[in-house]
Protein backbone atom coordinates (compact mmCIF):
# COMPACT_ATOMS: atom_id res chain seq x y z
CA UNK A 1 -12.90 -60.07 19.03
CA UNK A 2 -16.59 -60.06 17.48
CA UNK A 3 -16.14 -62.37 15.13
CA UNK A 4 -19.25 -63.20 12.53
CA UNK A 5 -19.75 -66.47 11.25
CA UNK A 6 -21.64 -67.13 7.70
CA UNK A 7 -21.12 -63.38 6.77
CA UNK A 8 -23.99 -61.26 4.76
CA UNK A 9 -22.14 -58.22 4.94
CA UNK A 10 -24.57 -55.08 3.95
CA UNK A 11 -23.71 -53.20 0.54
CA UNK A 12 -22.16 -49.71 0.87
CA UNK A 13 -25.42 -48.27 -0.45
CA UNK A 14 -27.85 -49.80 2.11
CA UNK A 15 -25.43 -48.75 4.95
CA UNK A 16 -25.64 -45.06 3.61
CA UNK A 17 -29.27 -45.53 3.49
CA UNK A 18 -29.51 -46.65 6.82
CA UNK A 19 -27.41 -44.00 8.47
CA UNK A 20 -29.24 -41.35 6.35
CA UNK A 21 -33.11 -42.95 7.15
CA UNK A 22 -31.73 -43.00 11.21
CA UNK A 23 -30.76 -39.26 10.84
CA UNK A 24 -34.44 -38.22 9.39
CA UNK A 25 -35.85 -40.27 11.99
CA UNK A 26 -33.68 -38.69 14.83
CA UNK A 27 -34.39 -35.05 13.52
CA UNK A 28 -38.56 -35.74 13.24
CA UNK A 29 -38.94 -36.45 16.56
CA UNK A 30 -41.00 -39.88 16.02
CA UNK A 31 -39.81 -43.28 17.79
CA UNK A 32 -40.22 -46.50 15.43
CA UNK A 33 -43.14 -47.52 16.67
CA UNK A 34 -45.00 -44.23 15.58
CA UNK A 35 -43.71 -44.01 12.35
CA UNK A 36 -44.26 -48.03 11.32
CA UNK A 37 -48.35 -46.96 12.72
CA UNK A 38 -48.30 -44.25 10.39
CA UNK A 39 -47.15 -45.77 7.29
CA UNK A 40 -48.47 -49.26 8.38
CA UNK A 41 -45.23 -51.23 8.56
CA UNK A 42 -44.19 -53.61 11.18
CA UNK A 43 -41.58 -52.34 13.93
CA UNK A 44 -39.42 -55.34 13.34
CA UNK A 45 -39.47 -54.68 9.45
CA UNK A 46 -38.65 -51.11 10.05
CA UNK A 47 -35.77 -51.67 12.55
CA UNK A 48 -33.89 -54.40 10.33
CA UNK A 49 -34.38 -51.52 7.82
CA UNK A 50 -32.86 -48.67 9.94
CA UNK A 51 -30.11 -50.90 10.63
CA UNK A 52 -29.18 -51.58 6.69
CA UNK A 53 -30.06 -55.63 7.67
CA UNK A 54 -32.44 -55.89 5.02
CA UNK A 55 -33.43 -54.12 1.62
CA UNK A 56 -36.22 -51.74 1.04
CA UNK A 57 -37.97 -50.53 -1.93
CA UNK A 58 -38.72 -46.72 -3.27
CA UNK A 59 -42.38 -46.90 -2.50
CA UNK A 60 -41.54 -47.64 1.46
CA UNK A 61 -38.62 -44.83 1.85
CA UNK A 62 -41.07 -42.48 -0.15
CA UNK A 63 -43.51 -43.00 2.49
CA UNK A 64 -41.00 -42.61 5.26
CA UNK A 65 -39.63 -39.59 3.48
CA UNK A 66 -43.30 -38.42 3.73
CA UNK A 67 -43.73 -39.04 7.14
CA UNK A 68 -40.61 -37.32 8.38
CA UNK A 69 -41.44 -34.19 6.42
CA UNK A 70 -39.17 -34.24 3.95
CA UNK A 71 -39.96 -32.19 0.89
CA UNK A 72 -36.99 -31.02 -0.47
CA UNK A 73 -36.43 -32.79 -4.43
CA UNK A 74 -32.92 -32.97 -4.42
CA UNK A 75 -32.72 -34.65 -1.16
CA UNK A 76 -35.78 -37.26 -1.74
CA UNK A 77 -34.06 -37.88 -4.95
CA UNK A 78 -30.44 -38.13 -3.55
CA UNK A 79 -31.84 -41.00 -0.69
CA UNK A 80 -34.13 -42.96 -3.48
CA UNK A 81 -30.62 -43.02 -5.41
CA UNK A 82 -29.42 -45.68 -2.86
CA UNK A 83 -32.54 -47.10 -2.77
CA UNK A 84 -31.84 -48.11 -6.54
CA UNK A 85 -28.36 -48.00 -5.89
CA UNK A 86 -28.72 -51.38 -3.18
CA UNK A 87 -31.44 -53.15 -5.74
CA UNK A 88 -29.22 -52.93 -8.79
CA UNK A 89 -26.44 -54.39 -6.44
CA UNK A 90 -28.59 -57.13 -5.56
CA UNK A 91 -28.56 -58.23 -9.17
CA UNK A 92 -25.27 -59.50 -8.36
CA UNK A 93 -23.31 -61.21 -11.85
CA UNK A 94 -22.14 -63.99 -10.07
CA UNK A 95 -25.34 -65.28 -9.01
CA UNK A 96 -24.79 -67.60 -11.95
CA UNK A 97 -22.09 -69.13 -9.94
CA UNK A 98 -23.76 -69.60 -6.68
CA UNK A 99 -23.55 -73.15 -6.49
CA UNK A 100 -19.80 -73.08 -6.40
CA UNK A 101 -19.37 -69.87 -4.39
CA UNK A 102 -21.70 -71.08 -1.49
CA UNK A 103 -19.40 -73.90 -1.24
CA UNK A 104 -16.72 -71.29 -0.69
CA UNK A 105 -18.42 -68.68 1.27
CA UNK A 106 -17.50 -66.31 -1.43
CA UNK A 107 -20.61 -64.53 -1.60
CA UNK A 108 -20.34 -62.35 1.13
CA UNK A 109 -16.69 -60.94 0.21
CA UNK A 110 -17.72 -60.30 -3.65
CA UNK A 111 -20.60 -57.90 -1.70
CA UNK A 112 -17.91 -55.97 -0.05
CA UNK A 113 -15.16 -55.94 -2.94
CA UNK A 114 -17.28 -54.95 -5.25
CA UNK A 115 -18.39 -51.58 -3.24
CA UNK A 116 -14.77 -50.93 -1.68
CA UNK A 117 -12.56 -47.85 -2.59
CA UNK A 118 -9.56 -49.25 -0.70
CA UNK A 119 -8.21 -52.97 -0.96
CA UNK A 120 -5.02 -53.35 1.33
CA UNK A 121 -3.95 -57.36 1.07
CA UNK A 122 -1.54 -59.03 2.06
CA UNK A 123 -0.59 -62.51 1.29
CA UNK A 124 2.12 -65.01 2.63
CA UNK A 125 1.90 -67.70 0.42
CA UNK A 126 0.01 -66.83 -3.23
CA UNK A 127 -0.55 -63.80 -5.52
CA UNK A 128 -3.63 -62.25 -4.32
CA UNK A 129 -6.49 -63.57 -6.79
CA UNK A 130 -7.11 -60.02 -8.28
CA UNK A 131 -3.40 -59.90 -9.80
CA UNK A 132 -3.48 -63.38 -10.91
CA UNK A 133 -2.83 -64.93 -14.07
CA UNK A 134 -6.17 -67.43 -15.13
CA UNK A 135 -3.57 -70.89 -15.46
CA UNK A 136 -1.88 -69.31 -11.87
CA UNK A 137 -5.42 -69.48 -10.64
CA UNK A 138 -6.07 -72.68 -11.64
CA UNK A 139 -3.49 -74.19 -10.37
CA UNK A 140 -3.82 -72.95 -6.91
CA UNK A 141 -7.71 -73.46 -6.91
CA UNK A 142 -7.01 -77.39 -8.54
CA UNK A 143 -4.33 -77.91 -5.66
CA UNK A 144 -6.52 -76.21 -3.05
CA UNK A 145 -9.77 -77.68 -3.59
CA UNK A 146 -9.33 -81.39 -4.60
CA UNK A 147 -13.06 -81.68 -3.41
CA UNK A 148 -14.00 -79.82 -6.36
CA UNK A 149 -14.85 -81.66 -10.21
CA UNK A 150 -13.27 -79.98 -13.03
CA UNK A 151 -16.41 -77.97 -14.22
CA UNK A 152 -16.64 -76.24 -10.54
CA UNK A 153 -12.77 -75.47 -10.68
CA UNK A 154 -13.18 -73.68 -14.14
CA UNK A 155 -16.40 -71.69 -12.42
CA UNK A 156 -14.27 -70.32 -9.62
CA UNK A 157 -11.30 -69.37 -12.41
CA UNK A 158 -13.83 -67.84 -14.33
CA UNK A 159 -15.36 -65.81 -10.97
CA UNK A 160 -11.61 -64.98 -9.90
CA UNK A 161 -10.99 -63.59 -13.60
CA UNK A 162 -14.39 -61.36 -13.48
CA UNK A 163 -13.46 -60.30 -10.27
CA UNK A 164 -10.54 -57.99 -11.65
CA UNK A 165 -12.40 -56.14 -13.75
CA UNK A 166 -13.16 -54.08 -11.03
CA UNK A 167 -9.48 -52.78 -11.16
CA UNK A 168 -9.87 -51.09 -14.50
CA UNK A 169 -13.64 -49.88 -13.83
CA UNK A 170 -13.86 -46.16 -14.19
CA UNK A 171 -14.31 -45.48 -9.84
CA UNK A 172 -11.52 -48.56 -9.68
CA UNK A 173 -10.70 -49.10 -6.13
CA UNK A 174 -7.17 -48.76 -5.08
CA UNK A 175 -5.47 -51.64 -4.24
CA UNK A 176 -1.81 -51.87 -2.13
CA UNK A 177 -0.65 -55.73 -2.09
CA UNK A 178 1.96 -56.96 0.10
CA UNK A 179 3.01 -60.51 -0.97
CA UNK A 180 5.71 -62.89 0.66
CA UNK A 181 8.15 -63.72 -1.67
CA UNK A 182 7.11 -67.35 -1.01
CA UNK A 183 4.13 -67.05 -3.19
CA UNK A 184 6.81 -66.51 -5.95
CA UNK A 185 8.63 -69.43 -4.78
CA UNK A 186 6.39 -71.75 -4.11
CA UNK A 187 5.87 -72.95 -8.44
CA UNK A 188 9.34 -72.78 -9.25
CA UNK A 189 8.84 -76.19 -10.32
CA UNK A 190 6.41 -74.86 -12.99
CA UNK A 191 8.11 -72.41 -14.67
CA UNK A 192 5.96 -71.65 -17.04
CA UNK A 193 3.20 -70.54 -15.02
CA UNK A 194 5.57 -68.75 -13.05
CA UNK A 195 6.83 -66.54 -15.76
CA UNK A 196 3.51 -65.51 -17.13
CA UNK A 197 2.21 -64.65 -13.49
CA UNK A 198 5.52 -62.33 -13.07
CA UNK A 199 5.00 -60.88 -16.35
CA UNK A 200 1.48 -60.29 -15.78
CA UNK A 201 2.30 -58.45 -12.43
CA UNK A 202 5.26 -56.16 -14.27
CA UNK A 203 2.66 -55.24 -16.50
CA UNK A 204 -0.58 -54.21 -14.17
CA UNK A 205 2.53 -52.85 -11.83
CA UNK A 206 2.54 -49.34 -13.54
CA UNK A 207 -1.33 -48.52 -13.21
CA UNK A 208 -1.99 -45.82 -10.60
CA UNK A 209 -4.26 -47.87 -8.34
CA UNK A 210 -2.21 -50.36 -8.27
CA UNK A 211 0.81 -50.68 -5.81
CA UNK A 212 2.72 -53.77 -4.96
CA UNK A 213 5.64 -54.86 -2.67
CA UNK A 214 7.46 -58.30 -2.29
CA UNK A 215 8.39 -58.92 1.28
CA UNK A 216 11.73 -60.69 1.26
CA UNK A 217 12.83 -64.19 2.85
CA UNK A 218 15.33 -62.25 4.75
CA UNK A 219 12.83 -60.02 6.36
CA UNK A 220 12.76 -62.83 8.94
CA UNK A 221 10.07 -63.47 11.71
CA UNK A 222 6.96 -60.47 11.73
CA UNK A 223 3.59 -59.93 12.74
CA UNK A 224 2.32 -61.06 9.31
CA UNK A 225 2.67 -64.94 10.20
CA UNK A 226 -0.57 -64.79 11.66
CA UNK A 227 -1.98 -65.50 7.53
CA UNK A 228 -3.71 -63.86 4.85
CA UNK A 229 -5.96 -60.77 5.10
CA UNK A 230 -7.82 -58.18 3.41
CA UNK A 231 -8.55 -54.64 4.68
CA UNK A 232 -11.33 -53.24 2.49
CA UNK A 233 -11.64 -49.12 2.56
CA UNK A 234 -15.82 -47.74 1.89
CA UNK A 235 -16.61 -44.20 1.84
CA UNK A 236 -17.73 -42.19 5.10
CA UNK A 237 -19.13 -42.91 7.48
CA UNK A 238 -19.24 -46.61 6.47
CA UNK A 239 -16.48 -48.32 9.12
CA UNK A 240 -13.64 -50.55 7.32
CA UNK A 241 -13.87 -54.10 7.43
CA UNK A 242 -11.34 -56.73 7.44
CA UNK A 243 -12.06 -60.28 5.67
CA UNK A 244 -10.00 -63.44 6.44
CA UNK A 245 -10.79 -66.82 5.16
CA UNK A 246 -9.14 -70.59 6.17
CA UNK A 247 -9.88 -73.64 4.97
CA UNK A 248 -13.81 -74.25 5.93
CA UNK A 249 -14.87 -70.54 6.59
CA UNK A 250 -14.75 -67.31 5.66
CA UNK A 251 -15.31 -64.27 8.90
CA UNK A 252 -15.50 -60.45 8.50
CA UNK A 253 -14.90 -58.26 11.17
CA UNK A 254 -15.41 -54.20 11.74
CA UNK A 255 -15.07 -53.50 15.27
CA UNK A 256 -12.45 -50.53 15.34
CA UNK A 257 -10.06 -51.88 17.40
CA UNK A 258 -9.59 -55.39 15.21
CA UNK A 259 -9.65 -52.90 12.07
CA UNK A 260 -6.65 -50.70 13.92
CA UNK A 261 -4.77 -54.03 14.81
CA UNK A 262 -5.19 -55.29 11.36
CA UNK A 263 -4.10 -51.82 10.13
CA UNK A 264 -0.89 -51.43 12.64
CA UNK A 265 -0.03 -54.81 11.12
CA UNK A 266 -0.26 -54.16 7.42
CA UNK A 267 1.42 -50.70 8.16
CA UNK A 268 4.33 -52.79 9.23
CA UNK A 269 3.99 -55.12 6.61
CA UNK A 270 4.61 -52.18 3.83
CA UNK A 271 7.22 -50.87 5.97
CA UNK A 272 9.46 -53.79 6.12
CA UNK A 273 8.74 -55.18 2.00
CA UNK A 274 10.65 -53.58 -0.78
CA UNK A 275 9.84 -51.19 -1.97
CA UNK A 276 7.43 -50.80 -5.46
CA UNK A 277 10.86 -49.88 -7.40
CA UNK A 278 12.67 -52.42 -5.69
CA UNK A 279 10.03 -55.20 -5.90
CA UNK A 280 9.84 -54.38 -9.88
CA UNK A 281 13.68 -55.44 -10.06
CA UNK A 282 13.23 -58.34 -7.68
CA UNK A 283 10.29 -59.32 -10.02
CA UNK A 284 12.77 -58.66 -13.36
CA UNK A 285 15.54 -61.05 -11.43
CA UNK A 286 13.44 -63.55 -10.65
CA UNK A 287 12.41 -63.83 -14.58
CA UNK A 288 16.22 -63.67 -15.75
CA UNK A 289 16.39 -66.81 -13.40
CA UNK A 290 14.06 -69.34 -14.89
């Protein structure tokens, strides 16, 4: 397993770029090293490039655009899109909060959620932070991070509250949760917060990209007791990555046969939990019994 340490995943847009910039370059005939002499760029510049490691800007892709012959409007004006696409990406809203986040290594998943069409989580222990309530989310980040001062604690409630907007953005990705009914369990002894967070789930429940199933207690022992993960879905022919975080780092991972395992695992996962209709009554129960 390939596993990446201190992630800077690439944004969807400079991946497309990348795999579009390779496919002019395969197609023109030219290696690197004669294109970066003809448009008097650096090999090592140009490869990081090709391989959607680093940023570019319109004026350099117009020149490669030139270089590999490439006259057509529509299609110069189609790649610059991502060009503009990755910049305006890279003027990322939580940059406000990156003194918190970098103590977190949150960064690098906002980059990927942000861009994803798919979210498939699945959680043992808490409500995934997208579907939670901003008191839930205190509490777990307050009992969670007791290295953090009350100002940084209200930051990360704050990022994990802008964070769901995503869900109700126009190209909203979908997301299918799978939580352990111990997350549920787990603040019985504050009721209060528990009844919002249920109420807040019965009412997000309903929304089309939006599905969620409780796994039950008596589902016994599965493959899911490994922890928390989240499979993130991009459009083709970006691969699918999965993200899983512990206590002191965060990792990211898209070889295809970790994504598959990760997959097979979630697919059993949603097999095994209730069902949405089913986990909506579980849900309604559990309110009747605070």
């Amino acid at each position: 397993m390939a596993w990446k340490r201190k992630p800077v995943p690439k944004s969807i847009y400079r991946r497309q770029l990348a795999a579009r910039l390779k496919e002019l370059q395969d197609e023109s005939g030219k290696t690197l090293a004669e294109v970066g002499a003809i448009i008097e760029v650096n090999q090592g510049s140009l490869s990081r490039i090709m391989n959607g490691d680093r940023g570019t800007s319109p004026v350099l892709v117009k020149a490669l655009l030139d270089c590999y012959g490439v006259t057509d409007p529509a299609v110069r004006e189609d790649i610059l899109d991502l060009v503009r696409a990755d910049q305006a990406q890279r003027q990322k809203w939580w940059r406000k909060y990156s003194a918190v986040i970098n103590t977190t290594q949150y960064g690098g998943y906002l980059e990927l959620e942000q861009s994803a069409t798919t979210l498939r989580s699945y959680e043992p222990q808490l409500v995934p932070g997208l579907l939670q309530t901003p008191e839930y989310a205190r509490q777990v980040i307050t009992a969670m991070r007791v290295d953090l001062d009350a100002k940084q604690i209200q930051d990360l409630v704050d990022v994990r509250m802008r964070r769901q907007s995503l869900l109700v953005r126009e190209d909203a990705p979908k997301l299918w949760a799978v939580i352990d009914e111990a997350a549920f369990r787990r603040i019985e002894s504050k009721p209060t917060v528990l009844k919002e967070q249920l109420l807040h789930l019965l009412d997000i429940e309903p929304r089309t990209n939006i599905t969620l199933q409780l796994l039950p207690f008596d589902a016994g022992f599965h493959p899911g007791l490994y922890g928390s993960f989240m499979l993130m879905g991009f459009p083709e022919p970006n691969p699918d990555v999965v993200w899983v975080e512990n206590l002191t780092n965060s990792v990211y991972f898209e070889g295809s046969d970790d994504v598959g395992r990760y997959t097979e695992v979630f697919d059993h996962l949603r097999a095994t939990a209730l069902g949405p209709p089913e986990t909506r009554s579980r849900i309604k129960d559990m309110l009747e019994e605070l």
